[in-house]
Protein backbone atom coordinates (compact mmCIF):
# COMPACT_ATOMS: atom_id res chain seq x y z
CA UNK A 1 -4.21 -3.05 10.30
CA UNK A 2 -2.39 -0.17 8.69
CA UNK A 3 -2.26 0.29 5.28
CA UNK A 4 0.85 0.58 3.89
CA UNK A 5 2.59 3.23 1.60
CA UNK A 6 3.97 3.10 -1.62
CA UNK A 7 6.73 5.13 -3.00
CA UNK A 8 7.31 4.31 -6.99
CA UNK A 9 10.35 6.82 -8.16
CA UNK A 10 9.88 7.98 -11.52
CA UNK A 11 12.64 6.80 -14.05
CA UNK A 12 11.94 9.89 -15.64
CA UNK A 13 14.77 11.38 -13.89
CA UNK A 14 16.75 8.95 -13.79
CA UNK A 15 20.30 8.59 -15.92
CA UNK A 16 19.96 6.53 -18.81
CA UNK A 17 23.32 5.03 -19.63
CA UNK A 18 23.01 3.58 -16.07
CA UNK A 19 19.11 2.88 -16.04
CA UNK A 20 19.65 -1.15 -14.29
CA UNK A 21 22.28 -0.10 -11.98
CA UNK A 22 19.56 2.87 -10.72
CA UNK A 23 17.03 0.86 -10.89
CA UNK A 24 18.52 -1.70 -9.08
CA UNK A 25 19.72 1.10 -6.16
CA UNK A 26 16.16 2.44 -5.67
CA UNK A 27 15.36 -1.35 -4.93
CA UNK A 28 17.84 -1.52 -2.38
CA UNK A 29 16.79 1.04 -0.59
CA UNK A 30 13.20 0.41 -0.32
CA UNK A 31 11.54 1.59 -3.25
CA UNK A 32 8.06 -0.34 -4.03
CA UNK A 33 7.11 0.48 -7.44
CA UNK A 34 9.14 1.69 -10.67
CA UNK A 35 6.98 4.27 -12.16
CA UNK A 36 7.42 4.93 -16.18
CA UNK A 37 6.06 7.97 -17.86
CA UNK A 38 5.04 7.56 -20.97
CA UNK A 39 4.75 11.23 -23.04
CA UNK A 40 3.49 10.70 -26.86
CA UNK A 41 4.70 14.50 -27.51
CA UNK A 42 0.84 15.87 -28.31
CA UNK A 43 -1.00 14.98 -25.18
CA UNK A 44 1.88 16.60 -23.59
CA UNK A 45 4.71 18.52 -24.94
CA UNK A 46 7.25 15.56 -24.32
CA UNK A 47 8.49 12.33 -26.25
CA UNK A 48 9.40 9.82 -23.42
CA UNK A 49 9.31 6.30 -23.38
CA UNK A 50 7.72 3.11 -25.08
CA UNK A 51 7.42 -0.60 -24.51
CA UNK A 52 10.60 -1.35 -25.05
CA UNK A 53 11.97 0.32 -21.50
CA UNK A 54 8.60 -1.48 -19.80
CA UNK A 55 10.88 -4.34 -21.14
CA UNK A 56 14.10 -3.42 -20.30
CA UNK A 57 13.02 -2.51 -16.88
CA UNK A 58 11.23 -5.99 -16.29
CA UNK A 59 14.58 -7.97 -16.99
CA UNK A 60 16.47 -6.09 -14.36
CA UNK A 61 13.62 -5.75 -11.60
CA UNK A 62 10.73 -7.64 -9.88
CA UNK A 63 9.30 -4.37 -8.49
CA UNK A 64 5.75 -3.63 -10.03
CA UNK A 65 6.20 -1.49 -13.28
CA UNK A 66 3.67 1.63 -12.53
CA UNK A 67 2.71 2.63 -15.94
CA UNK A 68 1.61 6.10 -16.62
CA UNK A 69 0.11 6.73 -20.18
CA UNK A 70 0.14 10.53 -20.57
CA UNK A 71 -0.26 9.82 -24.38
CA UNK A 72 -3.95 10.11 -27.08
CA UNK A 73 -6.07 7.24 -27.47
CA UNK A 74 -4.44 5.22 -24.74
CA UNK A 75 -6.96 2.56 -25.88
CA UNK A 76 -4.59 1.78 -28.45
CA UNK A 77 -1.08 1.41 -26.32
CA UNK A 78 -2.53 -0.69 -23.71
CA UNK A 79 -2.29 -3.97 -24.87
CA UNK A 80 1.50 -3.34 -25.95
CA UNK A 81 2.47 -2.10 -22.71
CA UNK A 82 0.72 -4.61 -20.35
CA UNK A 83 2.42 -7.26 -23.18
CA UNK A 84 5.80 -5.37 -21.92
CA UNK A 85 5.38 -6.18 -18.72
CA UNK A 86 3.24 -3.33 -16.85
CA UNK A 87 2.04 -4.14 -13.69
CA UNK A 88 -0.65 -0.50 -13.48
CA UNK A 89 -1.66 0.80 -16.21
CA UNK A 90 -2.69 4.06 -15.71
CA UNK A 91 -4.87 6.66 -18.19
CA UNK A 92 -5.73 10.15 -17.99
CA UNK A 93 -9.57 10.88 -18.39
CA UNK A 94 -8.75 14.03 -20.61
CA UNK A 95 -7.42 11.74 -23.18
CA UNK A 96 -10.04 8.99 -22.95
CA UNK A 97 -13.33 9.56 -24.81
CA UNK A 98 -13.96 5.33 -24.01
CA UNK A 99 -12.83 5.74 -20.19
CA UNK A 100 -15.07 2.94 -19.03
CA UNK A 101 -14.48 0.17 -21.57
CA UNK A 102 -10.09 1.42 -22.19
CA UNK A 103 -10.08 0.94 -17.85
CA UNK A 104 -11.89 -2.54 -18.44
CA UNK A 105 -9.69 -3.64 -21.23
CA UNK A 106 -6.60 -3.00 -18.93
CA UNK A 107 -8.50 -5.61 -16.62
CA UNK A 108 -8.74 -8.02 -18.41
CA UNK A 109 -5.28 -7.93 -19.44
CA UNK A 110 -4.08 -8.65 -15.98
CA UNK A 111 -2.75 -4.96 -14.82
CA UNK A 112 -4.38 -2.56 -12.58
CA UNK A 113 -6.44 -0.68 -14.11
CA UNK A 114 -5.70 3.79 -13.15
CA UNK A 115 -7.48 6.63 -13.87
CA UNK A 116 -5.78 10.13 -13.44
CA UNK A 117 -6.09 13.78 -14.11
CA UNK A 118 -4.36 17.03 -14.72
CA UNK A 119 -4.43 19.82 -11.93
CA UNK A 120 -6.82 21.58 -14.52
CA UNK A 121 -9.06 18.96 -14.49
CA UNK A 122 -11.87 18.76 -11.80
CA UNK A 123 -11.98 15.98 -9.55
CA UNK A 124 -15.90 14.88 -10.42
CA UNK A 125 -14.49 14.19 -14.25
CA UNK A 126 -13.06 10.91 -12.63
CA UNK A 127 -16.19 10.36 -10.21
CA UNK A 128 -18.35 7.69 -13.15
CA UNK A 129 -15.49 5.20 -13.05
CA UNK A 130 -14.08 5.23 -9.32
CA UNK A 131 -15.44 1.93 -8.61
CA UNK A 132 -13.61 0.41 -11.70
CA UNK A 133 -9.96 1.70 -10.56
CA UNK A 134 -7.39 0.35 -8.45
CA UNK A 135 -5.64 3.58 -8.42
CA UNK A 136 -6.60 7.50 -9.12
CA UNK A 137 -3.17 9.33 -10.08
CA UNK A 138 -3.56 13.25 -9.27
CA UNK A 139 -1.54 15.20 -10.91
CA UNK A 140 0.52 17.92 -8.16
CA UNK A 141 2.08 19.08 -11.37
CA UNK A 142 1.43 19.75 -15.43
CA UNK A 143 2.55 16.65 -17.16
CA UNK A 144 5.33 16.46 -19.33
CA UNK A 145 8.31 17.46 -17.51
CA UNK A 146 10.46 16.54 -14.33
CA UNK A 147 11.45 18.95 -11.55
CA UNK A 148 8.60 21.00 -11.35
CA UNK A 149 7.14 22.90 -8.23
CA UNK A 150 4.08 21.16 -6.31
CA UNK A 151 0.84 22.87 -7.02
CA UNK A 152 -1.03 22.68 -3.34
CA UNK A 153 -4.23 23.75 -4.33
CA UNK A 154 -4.70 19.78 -5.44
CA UNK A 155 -4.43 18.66 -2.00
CA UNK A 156 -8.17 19.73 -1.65
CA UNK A 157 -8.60 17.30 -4.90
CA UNK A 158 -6.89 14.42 -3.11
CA UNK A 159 -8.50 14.92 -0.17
CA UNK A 160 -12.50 14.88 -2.19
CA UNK A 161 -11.24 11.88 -4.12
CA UNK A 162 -10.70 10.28 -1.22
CA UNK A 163 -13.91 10.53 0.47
CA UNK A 164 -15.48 9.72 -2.46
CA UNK A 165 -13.56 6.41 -2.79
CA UNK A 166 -14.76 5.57 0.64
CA UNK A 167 -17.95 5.48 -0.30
CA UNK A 168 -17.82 3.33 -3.34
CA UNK A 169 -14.69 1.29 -3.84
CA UNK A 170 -12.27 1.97 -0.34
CA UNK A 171 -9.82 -0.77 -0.83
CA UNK A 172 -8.76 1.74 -4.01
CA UNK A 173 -5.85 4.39 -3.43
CA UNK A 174 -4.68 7.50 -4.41
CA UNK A 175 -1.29 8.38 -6.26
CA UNK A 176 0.02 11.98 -6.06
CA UNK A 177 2.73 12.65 -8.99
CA UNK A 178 4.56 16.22 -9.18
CA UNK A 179 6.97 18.16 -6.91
CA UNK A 180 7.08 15.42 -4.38
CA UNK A 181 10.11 15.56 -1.85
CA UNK A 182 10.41 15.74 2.28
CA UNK A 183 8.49 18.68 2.60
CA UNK A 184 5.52 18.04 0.10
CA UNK A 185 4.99 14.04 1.00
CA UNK A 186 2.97 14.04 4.60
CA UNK A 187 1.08 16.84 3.21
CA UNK A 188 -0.53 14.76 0.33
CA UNK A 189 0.01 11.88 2.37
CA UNK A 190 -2.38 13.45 5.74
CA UNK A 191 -4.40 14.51 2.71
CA UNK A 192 -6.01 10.80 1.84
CA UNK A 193 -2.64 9.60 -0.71
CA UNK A 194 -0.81 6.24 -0.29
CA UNK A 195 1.59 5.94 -3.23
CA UNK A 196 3.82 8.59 -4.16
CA UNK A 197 5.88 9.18 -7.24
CA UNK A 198 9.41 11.04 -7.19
CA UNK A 199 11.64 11.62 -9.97
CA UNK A 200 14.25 14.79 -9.04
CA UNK A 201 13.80 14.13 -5.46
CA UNK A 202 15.05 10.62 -5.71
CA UNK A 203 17.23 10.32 -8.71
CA UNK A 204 18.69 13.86 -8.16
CA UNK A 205 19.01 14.64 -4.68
CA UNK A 206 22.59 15.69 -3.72
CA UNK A 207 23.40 13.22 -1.26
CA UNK A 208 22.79 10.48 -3.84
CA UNK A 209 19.59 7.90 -4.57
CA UNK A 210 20.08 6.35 -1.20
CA UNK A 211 19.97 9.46 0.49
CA UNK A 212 16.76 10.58 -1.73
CA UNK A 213 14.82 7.40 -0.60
CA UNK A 214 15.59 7.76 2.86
CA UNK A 215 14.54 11.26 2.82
CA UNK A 216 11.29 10.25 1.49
CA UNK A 217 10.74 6.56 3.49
CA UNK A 218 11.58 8.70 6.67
CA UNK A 219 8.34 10.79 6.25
CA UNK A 220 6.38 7.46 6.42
CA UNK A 221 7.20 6.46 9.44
């Protein structure tokens, strides 16, 4: 059987004053996740969102809410944010001194438990918990801001994740978050990735959302 894709667009680019009616149009045309950023301002230089929008989203959408927790001591935030209604849960290993037992707590609180990494970081830093993930985020781009330009020396990281994940846990799959559009997708996509996270590409493209999804579901096919 094959195993499907995911695209989750990133509300980070999304306009605010309209956030349900956008949300809404990326469900209509095919979007599978709703991926939320969440930036504490010191792990990186950005102050996004709490679990208030987890909320806000989860009245106006039955879409999985992909949480990313680019924040310190995620250990702390968890249990707030899967009690907002997160579906993944998803913590960077640069920010997690307790990876093992914050990924386990996220468990047992019903989500799917993530693990992800900046482009800095090497791949083997996430290696000691693969088998405890549902999902390993790479970073394509530094964290912090939308719109930025795909860094393709992480395909090689995607693509060494991967084959370690086939060894130990292969029902697990890799996210790829940063620069994604029409052109970057099937090359992180032929590189071992099944969900993909777009914020300009979807919630800014010229032609409109619609167009921005098809753009993106049409490189799946």
């Amino acid at each position: 059987m094959t195993k499907p894709y995911y695209i989750s667009p990133s509300i980070l680019s999304a306009d605010f004053t309209q956030l349900g009616a956008q949300i809404a149009e990326v469900e209509k045309h095919g979007a599978d996740w709703i991926h939320i950023d969440v930036m504490d301002g010191h792990f990186v230089p950005n102050l996004t969102m709490g679990p208030f929008i987890v909320e806000a989203c989860k009245q106006v959408t039955d879409l999985p809410l992909d949480v990313h927790l680019m924040v310190e001591e995620p250990e702390k935030l968890v249990e707030d944010f899967a009690k907002a209604g997160a579906s993944h849960l998803t913590i960077h290993t640069e920010a997690s001194p307790n990876l093992h037992r914050t990924l386990q707590t996220i468990r047992s609180l019903g989500c799917k438990p993530g693990v992800t990494l900046n482009p800095g970081t090497p791949g083997i830093a996430v290696k000691p918990v693969l088998h405890m993930v549902d999902m390993v985020l790479v970073m394509s781009v530094n964290p912090g801001y939308s719109g930025q330009s795909f860094l393709p020396e992480t395909l090689f990281k995607v693509k060494k994740i991967r084959s370690w994940l086939d060894e130990v846990n292969p029902d697990a799959i890799i996210q790829v978050d940063g620069g994604i559009n029409a052109e970057t997708l099937p090359l992180v996509r032929d590189a071992g990735a099944r969900a993909f996270v777009a914020a300009t590409a979807v919630f800014k493209h010229p032609g409109g959302i619609g167009e921005g999804m098809k753009a993106l579901r049409e490189k799946l096919k």
